[in-house]
Structure formats: structure tokens, C-alpha cells
C-alpha atoms as a PDB file:
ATOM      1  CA  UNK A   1       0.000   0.000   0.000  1.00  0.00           C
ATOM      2  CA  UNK A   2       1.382   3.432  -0.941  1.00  0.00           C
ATOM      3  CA  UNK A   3       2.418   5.591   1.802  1.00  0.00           C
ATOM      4  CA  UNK A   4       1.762   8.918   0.514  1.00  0.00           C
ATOM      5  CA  UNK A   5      -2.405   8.126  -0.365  1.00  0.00           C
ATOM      6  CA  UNK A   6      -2.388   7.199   3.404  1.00  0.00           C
ATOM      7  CA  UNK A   7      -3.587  10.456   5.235  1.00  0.00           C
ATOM      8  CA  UNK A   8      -4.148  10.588   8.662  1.00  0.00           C
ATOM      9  CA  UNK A   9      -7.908  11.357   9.586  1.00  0.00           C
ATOM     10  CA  UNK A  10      -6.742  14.083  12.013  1.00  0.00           C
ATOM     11  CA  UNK A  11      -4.777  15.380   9.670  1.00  0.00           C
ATOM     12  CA  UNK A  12      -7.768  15.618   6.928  1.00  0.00           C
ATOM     13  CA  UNK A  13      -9.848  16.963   9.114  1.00  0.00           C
ATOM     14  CA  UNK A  14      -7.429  20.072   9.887  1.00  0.00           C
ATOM     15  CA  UNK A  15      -6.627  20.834   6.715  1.00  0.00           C
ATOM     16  CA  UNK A  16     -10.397  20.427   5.644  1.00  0.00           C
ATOM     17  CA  UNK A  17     -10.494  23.556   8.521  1.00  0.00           C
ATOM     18  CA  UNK A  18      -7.929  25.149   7.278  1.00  0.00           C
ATOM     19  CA  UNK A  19      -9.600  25.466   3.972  1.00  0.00           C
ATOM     20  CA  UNK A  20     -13.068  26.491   5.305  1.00  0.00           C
ATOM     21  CA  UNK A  21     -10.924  29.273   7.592  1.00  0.00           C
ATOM     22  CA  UNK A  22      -9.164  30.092   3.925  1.00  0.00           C
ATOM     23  CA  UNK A  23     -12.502  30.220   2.035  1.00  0.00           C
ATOM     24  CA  UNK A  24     -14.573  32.147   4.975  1.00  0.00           C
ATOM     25  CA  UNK A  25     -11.732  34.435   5.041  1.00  0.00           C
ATOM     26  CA  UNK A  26     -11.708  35.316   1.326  1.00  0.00           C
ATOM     27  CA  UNK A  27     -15.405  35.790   1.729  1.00  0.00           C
ATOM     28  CA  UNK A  28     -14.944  37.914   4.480  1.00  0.00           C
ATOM     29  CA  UNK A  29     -12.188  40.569   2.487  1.00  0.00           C
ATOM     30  CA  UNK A  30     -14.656  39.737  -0.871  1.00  0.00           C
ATOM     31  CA  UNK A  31     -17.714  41.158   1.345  1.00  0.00           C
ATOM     32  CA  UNK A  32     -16.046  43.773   3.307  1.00  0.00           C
ATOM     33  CA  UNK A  33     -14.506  45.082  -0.288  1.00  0.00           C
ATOM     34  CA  UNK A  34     -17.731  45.004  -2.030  1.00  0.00           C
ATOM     35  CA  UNK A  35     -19.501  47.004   1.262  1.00  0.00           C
ATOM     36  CA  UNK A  36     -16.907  49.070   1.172  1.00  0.00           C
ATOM     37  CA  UNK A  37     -17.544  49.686  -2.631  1.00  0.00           C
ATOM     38  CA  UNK A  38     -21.616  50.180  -1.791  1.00  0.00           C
ATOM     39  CA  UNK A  39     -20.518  52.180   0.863  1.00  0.00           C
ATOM     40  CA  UNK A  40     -18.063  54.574  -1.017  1.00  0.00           C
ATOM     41  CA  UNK A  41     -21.284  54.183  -4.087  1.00  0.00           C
ATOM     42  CA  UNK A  42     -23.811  55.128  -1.722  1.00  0.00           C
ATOM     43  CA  UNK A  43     -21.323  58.787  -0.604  1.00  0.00           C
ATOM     44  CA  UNK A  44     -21.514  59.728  -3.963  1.00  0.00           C
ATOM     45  CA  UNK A  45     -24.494  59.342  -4.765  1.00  0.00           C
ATOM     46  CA  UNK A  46     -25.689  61.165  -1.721  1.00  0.00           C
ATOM     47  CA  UNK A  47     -22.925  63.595  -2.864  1.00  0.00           C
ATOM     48  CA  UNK A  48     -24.020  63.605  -6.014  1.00  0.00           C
ATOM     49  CA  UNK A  49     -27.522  64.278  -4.607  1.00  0.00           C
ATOM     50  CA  UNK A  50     -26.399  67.086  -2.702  1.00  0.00           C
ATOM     51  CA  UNK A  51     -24.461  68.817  -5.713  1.00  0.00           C
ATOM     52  CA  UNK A  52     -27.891  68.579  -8.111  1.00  0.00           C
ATOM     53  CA  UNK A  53     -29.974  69.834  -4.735  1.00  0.00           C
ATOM     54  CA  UNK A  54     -27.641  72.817  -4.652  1.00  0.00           C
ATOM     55  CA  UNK A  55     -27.882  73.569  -8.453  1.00  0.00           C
ATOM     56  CA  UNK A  56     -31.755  73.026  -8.118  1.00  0.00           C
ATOM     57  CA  UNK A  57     -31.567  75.277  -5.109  1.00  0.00           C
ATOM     58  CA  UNK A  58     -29.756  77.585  -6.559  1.00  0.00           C
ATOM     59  CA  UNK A  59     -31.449  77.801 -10.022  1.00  0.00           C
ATOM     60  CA  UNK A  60     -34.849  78.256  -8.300  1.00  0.00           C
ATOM     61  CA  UNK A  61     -33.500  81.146  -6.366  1.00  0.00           C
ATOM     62  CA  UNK A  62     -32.283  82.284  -9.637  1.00  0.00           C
ATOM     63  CA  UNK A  63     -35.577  82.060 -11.582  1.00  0.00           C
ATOM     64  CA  UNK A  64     -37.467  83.906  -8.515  1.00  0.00           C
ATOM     65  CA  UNK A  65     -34.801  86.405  -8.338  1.00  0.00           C
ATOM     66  CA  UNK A  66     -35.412  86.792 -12.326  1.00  0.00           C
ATOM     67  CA  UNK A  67     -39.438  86.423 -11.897  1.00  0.00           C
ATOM     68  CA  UNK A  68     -39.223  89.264  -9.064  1.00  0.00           C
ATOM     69  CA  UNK A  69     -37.226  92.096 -10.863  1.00  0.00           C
ATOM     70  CA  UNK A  70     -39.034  91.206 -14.453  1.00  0.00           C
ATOM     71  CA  UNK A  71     -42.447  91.794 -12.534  1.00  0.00           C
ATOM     72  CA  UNK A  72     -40.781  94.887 -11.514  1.00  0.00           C
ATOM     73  CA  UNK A  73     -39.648  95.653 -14.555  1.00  0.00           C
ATOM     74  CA  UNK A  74     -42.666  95.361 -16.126  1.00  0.00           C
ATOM     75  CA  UNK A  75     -44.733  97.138 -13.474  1.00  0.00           C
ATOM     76  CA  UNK A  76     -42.479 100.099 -13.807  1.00  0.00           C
ATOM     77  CA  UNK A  77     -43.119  99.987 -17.783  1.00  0.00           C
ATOM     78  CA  UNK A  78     -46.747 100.143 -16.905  1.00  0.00           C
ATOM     79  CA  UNK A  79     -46.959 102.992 -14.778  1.00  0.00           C
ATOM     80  CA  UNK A  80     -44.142 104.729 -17.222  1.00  0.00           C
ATOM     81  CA  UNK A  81     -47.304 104.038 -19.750  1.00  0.00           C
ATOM     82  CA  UNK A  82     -49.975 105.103 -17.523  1.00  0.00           C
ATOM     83  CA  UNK A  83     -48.026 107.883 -16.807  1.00  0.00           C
ATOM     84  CA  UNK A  84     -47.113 108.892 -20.382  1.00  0.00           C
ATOM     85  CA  UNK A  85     -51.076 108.077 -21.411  1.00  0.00           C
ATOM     86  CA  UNK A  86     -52.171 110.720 -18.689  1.00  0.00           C
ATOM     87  CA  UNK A  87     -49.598 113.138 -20.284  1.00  0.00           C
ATOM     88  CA  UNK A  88     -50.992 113.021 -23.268  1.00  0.00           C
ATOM     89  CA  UNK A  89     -54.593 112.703 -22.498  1.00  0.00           C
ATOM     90  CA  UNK A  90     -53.880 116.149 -20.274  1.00  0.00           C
ATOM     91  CA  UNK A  91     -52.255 117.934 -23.212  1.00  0.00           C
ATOM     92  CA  UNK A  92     -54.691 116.949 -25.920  1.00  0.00           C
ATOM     93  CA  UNK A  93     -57.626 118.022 -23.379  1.00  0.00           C
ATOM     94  CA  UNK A  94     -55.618 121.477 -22.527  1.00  0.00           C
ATOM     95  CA  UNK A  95     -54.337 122.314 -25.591  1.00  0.00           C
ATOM     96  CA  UNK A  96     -55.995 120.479 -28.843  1.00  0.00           C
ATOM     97  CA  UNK A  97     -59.121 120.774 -26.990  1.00  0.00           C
ATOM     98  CA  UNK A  98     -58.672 124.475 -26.574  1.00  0.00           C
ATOM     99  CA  UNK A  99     -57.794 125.143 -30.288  1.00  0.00           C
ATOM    100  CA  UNK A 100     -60.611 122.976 -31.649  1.00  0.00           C
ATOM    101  CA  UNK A 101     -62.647 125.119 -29.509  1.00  0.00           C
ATOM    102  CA  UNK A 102     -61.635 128.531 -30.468  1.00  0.00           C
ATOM    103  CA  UNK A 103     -61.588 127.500 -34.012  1.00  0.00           C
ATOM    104  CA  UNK A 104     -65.450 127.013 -33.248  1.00  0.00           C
ATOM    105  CA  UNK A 105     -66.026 129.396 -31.858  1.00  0.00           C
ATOM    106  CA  UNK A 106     -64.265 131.893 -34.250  1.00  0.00           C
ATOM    107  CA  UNK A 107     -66.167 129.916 -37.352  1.00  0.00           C
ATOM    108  CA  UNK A 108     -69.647 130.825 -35.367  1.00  0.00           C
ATOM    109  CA  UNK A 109     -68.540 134.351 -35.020  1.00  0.00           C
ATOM    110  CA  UNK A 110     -67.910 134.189 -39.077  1.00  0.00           C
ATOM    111  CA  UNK A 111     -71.242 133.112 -39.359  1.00  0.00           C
ATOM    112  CA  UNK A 112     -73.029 135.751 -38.233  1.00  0.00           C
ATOM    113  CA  UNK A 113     -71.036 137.977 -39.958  1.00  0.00           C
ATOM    114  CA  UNK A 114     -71.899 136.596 -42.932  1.00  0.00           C
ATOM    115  CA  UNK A 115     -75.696 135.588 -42.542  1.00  0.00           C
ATOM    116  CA  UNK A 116     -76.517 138.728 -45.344  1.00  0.00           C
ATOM    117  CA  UNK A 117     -73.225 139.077 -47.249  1.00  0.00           C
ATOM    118  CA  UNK A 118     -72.359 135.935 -48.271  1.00  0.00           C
ATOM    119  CA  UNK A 119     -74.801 133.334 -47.998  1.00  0.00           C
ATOM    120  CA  UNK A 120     -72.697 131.071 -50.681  1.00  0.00           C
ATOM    121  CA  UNK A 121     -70.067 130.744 -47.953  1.00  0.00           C
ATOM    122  CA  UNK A 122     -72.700 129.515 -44.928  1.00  0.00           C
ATOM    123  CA  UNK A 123     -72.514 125.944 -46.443  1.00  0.00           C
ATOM    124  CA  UNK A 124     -68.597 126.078 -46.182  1.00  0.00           C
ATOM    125  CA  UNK A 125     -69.163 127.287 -42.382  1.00  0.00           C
ATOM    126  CA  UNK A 126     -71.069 124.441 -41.526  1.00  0.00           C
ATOM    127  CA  UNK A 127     -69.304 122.162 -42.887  1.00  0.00           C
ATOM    128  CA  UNK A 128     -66.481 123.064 -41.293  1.00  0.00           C
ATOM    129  CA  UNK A 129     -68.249 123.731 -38.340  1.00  0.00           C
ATOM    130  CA  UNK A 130     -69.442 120.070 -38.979  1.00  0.00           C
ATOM    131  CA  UNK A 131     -65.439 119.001 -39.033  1.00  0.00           C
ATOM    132  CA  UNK A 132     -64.876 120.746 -35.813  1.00  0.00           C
ATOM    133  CA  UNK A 133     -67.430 118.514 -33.849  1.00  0.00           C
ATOM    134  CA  UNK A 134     -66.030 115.507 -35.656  1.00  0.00           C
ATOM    135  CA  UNK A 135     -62.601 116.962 -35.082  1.00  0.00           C
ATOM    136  CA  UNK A 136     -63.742 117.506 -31.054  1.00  0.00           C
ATOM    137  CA  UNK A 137     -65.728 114.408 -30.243  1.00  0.00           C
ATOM    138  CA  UNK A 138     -62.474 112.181 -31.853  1.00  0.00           C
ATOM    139  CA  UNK A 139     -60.330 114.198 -29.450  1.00  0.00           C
ATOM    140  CA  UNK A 140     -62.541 113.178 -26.421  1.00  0.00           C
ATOM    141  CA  UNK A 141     -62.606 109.594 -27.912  1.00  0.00           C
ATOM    142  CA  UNK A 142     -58.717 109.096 -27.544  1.00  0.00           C
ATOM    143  CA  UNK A 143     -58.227 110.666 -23.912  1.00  0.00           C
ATOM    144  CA  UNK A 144     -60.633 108.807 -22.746  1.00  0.00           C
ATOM    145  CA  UNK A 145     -58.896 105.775 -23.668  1.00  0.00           C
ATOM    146  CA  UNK A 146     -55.858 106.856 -23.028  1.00  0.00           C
ATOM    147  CA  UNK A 147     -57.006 107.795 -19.536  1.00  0.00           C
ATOM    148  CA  UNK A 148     -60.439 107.584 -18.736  1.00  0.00           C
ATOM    149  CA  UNK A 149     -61.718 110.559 -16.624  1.00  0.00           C
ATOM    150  CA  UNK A 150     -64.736 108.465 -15.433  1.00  0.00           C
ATOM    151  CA  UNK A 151     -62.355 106.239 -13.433  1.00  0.00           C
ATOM    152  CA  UNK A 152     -61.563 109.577 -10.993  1.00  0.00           C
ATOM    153  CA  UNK A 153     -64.513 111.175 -11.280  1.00  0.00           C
ATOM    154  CA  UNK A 154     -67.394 108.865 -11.246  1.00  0.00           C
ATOM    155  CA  UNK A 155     -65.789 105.699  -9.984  1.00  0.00           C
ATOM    156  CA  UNK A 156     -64.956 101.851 -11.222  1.00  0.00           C
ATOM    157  CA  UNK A 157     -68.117 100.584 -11.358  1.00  0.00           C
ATOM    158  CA  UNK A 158     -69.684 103.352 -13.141  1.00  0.00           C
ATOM    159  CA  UNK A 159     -66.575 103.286 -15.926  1.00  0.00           C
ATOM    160  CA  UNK A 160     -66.987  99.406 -16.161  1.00  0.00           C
ATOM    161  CA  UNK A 161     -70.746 100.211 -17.195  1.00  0.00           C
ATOM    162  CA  UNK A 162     -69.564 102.341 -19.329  1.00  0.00           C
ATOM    163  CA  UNK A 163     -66.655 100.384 -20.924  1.00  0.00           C
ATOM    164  CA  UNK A 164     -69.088  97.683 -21.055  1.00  0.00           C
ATOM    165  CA  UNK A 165     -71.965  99.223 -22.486  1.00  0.00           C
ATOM    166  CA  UNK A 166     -70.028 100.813 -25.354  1.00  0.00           C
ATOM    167  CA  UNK A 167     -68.664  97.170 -25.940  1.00  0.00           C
ATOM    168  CA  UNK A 168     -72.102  96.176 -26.180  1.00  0.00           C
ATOM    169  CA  UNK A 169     -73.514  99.109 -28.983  1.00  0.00           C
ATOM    170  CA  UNK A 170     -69.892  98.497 -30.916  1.00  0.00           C
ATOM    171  CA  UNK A 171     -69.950  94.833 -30.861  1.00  0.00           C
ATOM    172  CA  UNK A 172     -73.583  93.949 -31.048  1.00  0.00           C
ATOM    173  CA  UNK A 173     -73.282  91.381 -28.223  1.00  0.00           C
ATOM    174  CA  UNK A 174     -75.178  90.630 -25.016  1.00  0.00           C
ATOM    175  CA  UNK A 175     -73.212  91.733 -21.740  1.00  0.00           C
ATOM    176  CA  UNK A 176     -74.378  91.054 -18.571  1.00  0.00           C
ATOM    177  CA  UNK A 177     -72.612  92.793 -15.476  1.00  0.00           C
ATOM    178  CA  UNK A 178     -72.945  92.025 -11.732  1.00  0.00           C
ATOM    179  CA  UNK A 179     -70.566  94.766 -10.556  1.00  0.00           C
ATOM    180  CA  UNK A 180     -70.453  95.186  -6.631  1.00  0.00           C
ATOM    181  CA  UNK A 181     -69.325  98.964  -5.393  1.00  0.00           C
ATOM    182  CA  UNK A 182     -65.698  98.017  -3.768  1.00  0.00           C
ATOM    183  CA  UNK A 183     -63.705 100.369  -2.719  1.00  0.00           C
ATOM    184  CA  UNK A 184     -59.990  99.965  -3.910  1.00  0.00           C
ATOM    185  CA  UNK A 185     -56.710 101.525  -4.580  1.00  0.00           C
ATOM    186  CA  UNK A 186     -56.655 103.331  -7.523  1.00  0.00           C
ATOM    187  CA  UNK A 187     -53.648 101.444  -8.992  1.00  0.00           C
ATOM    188  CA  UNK A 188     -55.771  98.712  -8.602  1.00  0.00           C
ATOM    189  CA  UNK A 189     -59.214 100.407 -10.131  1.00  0.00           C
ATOM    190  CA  UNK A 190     -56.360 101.084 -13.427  1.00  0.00           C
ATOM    191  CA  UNK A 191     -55.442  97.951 -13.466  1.00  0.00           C
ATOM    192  CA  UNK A 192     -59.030  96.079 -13.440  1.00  0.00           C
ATOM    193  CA  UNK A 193     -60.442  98.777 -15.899  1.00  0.00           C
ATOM    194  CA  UNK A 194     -57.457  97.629 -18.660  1.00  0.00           C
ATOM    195  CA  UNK A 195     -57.740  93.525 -17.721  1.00  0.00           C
ATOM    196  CA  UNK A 196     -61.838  94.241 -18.863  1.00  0.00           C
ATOM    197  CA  UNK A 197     -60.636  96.029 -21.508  1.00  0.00           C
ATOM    198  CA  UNK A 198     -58.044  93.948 -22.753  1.00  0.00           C
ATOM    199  CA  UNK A 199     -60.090  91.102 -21.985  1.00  0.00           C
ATOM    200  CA  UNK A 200     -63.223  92.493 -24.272  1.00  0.00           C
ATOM    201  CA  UNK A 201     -60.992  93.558 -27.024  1.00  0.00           C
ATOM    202  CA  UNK A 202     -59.584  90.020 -27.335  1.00  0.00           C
ATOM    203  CA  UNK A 203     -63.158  88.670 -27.702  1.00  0.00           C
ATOM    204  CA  UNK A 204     -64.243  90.859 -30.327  1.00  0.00           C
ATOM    205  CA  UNK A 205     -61.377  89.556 -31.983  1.00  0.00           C
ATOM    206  CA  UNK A 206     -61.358  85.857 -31.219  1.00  0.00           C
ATOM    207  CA  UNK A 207     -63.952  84.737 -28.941  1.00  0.00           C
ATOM    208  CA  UNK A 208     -66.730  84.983 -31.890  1.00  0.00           C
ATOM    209  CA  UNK A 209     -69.200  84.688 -28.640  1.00  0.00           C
ATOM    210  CA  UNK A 210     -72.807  86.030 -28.725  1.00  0.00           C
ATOM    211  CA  UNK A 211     -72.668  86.322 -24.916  1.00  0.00           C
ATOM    212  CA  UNK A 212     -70.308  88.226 -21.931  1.00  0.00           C
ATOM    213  CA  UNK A 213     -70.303  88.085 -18.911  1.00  0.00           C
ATOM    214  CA  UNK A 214     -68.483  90.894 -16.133  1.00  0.00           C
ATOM    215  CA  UNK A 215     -68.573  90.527 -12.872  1.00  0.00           C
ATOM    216  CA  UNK A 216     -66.855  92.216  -9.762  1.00  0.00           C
ATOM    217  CA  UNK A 217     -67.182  91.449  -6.035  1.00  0.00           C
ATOM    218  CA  UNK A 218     -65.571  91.338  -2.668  1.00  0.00           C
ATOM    219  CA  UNK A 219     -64.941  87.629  -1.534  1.00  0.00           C
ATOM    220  CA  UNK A 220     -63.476  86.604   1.290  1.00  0.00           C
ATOM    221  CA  UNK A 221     -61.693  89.609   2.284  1.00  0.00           C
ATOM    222  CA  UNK A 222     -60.505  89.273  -1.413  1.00  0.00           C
ATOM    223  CA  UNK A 223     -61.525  91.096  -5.093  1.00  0.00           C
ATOM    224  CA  UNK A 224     -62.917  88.955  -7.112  1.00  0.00           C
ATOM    225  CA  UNK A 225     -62.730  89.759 -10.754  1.00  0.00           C
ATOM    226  CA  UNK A 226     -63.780  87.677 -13.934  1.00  0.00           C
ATOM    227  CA  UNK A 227     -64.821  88.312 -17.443  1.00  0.00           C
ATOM    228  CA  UNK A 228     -66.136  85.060 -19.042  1.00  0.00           C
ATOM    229  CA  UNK A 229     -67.696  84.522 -22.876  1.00  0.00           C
ATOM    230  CA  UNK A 230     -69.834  81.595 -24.674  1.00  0.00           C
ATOM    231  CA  UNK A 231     -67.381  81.644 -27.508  1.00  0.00           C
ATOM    232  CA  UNK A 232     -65.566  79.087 -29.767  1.00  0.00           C
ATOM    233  CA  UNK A 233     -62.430  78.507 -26.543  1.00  0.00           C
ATOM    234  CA  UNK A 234     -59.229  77.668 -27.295  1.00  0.00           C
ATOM    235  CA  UNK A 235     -57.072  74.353 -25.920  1.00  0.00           C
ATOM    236  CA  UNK A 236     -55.438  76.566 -22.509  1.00  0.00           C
ATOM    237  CA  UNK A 237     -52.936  73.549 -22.318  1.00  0.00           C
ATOM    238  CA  UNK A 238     -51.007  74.706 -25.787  1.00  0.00           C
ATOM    239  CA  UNK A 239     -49.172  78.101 -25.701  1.00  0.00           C
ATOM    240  CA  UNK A 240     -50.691  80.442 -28.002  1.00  0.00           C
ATOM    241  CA  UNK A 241     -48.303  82.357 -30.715  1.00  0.00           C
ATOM    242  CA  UNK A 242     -49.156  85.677 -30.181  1.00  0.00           C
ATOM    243  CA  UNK A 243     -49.624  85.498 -26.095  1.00  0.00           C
ATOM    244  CA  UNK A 244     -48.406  89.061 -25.156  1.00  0.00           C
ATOM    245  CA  UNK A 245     -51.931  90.644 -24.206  1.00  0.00           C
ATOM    246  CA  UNK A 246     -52.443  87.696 -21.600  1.00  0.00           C
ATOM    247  CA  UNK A 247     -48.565  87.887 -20.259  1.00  0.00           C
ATOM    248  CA  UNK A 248     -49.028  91.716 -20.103  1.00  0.00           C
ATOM    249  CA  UNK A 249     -52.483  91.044 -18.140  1.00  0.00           C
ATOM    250  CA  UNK A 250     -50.677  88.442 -16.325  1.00  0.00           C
ATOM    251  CA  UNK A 251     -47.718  90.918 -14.587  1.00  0.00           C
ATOM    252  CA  UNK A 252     -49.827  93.703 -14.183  1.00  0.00           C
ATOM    253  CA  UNK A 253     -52.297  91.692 -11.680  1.00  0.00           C
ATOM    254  CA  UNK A 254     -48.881  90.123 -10.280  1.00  0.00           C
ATOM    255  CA  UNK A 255     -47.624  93.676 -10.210  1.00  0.00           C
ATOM    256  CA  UNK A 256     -51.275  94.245  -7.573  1.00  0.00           C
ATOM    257  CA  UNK A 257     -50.032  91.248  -5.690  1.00  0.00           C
ATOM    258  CA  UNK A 258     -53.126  89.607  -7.175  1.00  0.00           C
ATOM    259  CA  UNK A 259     -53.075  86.211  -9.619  1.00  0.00           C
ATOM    260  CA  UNK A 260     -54.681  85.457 -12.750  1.00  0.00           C
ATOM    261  CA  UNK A 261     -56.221  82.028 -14.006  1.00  0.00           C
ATOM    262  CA  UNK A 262     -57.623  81.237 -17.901  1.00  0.00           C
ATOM    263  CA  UNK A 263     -60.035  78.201 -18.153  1.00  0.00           C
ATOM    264  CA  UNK A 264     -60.866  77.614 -21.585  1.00  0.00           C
ATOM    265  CA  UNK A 265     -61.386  74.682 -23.806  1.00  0.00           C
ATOM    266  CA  UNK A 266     -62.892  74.494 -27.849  1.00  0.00           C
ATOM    267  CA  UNK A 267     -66.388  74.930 -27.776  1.00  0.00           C
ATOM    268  CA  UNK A 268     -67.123  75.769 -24.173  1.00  0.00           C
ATOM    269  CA  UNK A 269     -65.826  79.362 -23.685  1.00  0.00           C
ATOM    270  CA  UNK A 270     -62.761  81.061 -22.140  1.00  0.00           C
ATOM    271  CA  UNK A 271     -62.832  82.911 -18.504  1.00  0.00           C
ATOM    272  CA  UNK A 272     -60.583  85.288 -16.881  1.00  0.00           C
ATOM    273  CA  UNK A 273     -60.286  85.453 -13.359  1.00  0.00           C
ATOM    274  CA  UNK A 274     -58.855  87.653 -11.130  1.00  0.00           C
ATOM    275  CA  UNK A 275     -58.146  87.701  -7.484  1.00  0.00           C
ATOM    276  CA  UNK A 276     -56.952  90.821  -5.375  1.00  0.00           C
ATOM    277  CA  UNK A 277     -55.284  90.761  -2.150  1.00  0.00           C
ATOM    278  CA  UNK A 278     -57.161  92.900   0.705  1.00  0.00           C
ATOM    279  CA  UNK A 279     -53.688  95.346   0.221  1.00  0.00           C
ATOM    280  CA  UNK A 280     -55.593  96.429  -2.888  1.00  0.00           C
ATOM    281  CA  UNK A 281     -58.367  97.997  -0.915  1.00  0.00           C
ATOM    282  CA  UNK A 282     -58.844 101.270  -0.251  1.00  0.00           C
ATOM    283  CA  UNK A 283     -59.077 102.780   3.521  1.00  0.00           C
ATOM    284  CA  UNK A 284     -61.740 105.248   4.295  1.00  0.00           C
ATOM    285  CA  UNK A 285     -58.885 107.366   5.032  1.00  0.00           C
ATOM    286  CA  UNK A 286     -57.279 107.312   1.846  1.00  0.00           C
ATOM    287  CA  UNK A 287     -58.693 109.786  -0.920  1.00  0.00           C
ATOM    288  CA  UNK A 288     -58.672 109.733  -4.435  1.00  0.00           C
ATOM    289  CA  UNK A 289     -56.685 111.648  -6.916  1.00  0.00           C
ATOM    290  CA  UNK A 290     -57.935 113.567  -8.996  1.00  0.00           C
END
């Protein structure tokens, strides 16, 4: 019998340990190198996490930042507008209002001048005469809309009547107005006045709607505007081309503190709401300018 197949059982059994101590230890540096390898994964990752969380952070703070002065911006572009509008509605009252006048009033004292001496030149006299009131009620025309005098001197609710009965006569549609008396600022009584008007304009244009309806009220503390139509809608989910009007009515309610929401859909409408902050009313202390 050959020696060297002869192996001791004590012997086997040790080196059968000393292989499952080899193998267990192997596993033992595999494991600890592939925990340590999840472990060192898992830090960057959560690194990685933290880097995109900062960028996020820091890109959102960016776009408010951006949001914040562009509403400024545009705010200040408004009232530079406003401003500009009631410059020119002042000096087209004061001064081409004045010479309109005069030139009236000289062509009337022309008239009676002439009543026996030249008769063939009366029909020239009222004719211009005839120009003059044409030339006077088209100056009225544009400073009221470039400022309308009925928001200081009669009040919003009696200039949305107006604004929405002349929308009515123009347009040959149905309005229908549910206009509450709030007091507010009168930034904010400017700002409401040009959303409605905007808001008409657009469906004139687009809305091909047989019915409007206006509507202003105090709700919950806040100012509640909305100007809704029956008209053909649009899909409010895909960005119109030419969507200035609504951006421009967008940061000029944002510019109140207030927000704006458009629900529309083909073949059921569009409405316009408006919400105003309690900020946007006016104290009894405050007054009016005139």
C-alpha cells in the first residue's frame, strides 16, 4: 500500500479547517470590499444628490430672483405708460381741446357775420363747423382711452358700465354685469379697468361669442374679478403664438399682488379670473386723486 495516499484522519480533518478558515476568510475581504464599494457608491451618490440639490436650489433662487425684478420691470413699464397716457390725455384736453374750440367758436362768429353778405359761404361754415365737432368728439374719444376721466370722477363701477356698455352698442353682443361697489386703490381700479378692456378687445377679436359676462365682487376679504364669454375657446394647455396681451395682463395683476387664471377649452368658452389681495383695498382714510 502506498504511503503517501495514506492520510491521517486528524490530519484531513485540519486541513479540511484550514480550507473552510481560507474560504470564509476570502469571503470575508470579498464582502467587506464590495460594502466598502456600496458604501463609497452610496457617498456619492448622496454627494451627487447634494451637488444637483444645490444647483436646483440655486437655479430656483435664480428664476425667482429673475421672476421678481421682471415683474418689476414690467410694473415700472406700466406705470411709465400710464403715466405717459395721462400726459398726453392732459395735453390733448388742454391744448388740442382748446384750439378745436376757439376755431369754433371763431367759425360761429364768421357766421353771423356773414348771414346777409355771403350766404354762398354759410354751407362752407357748416361744414367746417361740422369738421370741428367731428374733429372735437375724436379728441374726447382718444383721452378717454388713453385715460379715462370716469375712473376719478365717477368711480370703477360706473366706468366698467360704461366700458361695457359701449362694448355692447360696438360689438352687437349681449353683456351682462354684476358689478359690486368696492372700494380699492386706484392702482388697482387702473389695473381692473385695462384687464376688462383687454379682456373684451380680445373677444371681439377671437372669442366669436354672442354672450359676456363681467362681474366684480368682494370675496373673502378678497376682489374677485372675472370676465367670461360663450365663444368658440381655445385648448389653454397649448401656448398660443401671439400670447403678449395675456402675459401683459398676467404681470400687471402680479404687479397688484393679485393672480390670474384662464379656463378655456374648444367649444365651451374662455374665462378670466382675477383675485386681489385685501392690500388692494382702499381705507376710508385714503382719498382719491384727482
Amino acid at each position: 500500500m502506498n504511503p503517501l495516499n495514506i492520510v491521517e484522519p486528524g490530519l484531513a480533518v485540519l486541513l479540511l479547517a484550514a480550507l473552510a478558515a481560507g474560504l470564509l476568510i476570502v469571503s470575508l475581504v470579498a464582502l467587506k470590499m464590495v460594502w466598502r464599494q456600496r458604501s463609497t457608491l452610496k457617498e456619492l451618490q448622496q454627494e451627487l444628490q447634494r451637488t444637483v440639490q444645490v444647483a436646483r436650489d440655486r437655479l430656483e433662487t435664480e428664476v425667482l430672483l429673475r421672476t421678481a425684478q421682471l415683474t418689476e420691470l414690467t410694473h415700472h413699464l406700466q406705470t411709465a405708460r400710464e403715466d405717459e397716457r395721462h400726459r398726453l390725455a392732459r395735453n390733448l384736453h388742454d391744448d388740442l381741446g382748446a384750439l378745436l374750440t376757439s376755431a369754433k367758436l371763431d367759425a360761429a362768429r364768421i357766421k353771423s357775420r356773414l348771414l346777409d353778405k355771403a350766404p354762398e359761404a354759410l354751407d362752407l361754415l357748416a361744414h367746417l363747423v361740422s369738421t370741428l365737432n367731428s374733429g372735437i368728439a375724436l379728441g374726447r374719444s382718444i383721452i378717454e382711452d388713453l385715460r379715462p376721466s370716469a375712473l376719478s370722477n365717477l368711480g370703477l363701477v360706473a366706468t366698467l358700465e360704461i366700458l361695457t356698455r359701449e362694448f355692447a352698442e360696438n360689438s352687437g353682443l349681449e353683456v351682462h354685469c354684476s358689478l359690486a361697489d368696492v372700494e380699492l386703490q386706484a392702482s388697482a381700479e387702473l389695473m381692473i379697468y385695462r384687464m376688462v378692456q383687454e379682456a373684451t378687445t380680445n373677444i371681439l377679436k377671437y372669442a366669436h361669442a354672442s354672450q359676456v359676462w363681467v362681474s366684480l365682487a368682494l370675496d373673502h376679504g378678497q376682489v374677485a374679478v372675472s370676465v367670461r364669454d360663450d365663444g368658440v375657446g381655445f385648448d389653454s394647455r397649448v401656448r398660443a403664438r401671439s400670447a403678449y396681451g395675456l402675459v401683459g395682463m398676467r404681470f400687471r395683476v402680479e404687479a397688484e399682488g393679485g393672480t390670474l387664471s384662464l379656463v378655456s377649452a374648444p367649444g365651451q368658452g374662455t374665462l378670466i379670473s382675477v383675485k386681489l389681495p385685501p392690500a388692494s383695498l382702499r381705507l376710508p382714510s385714503d382719498t382719491k386723486p384727482g
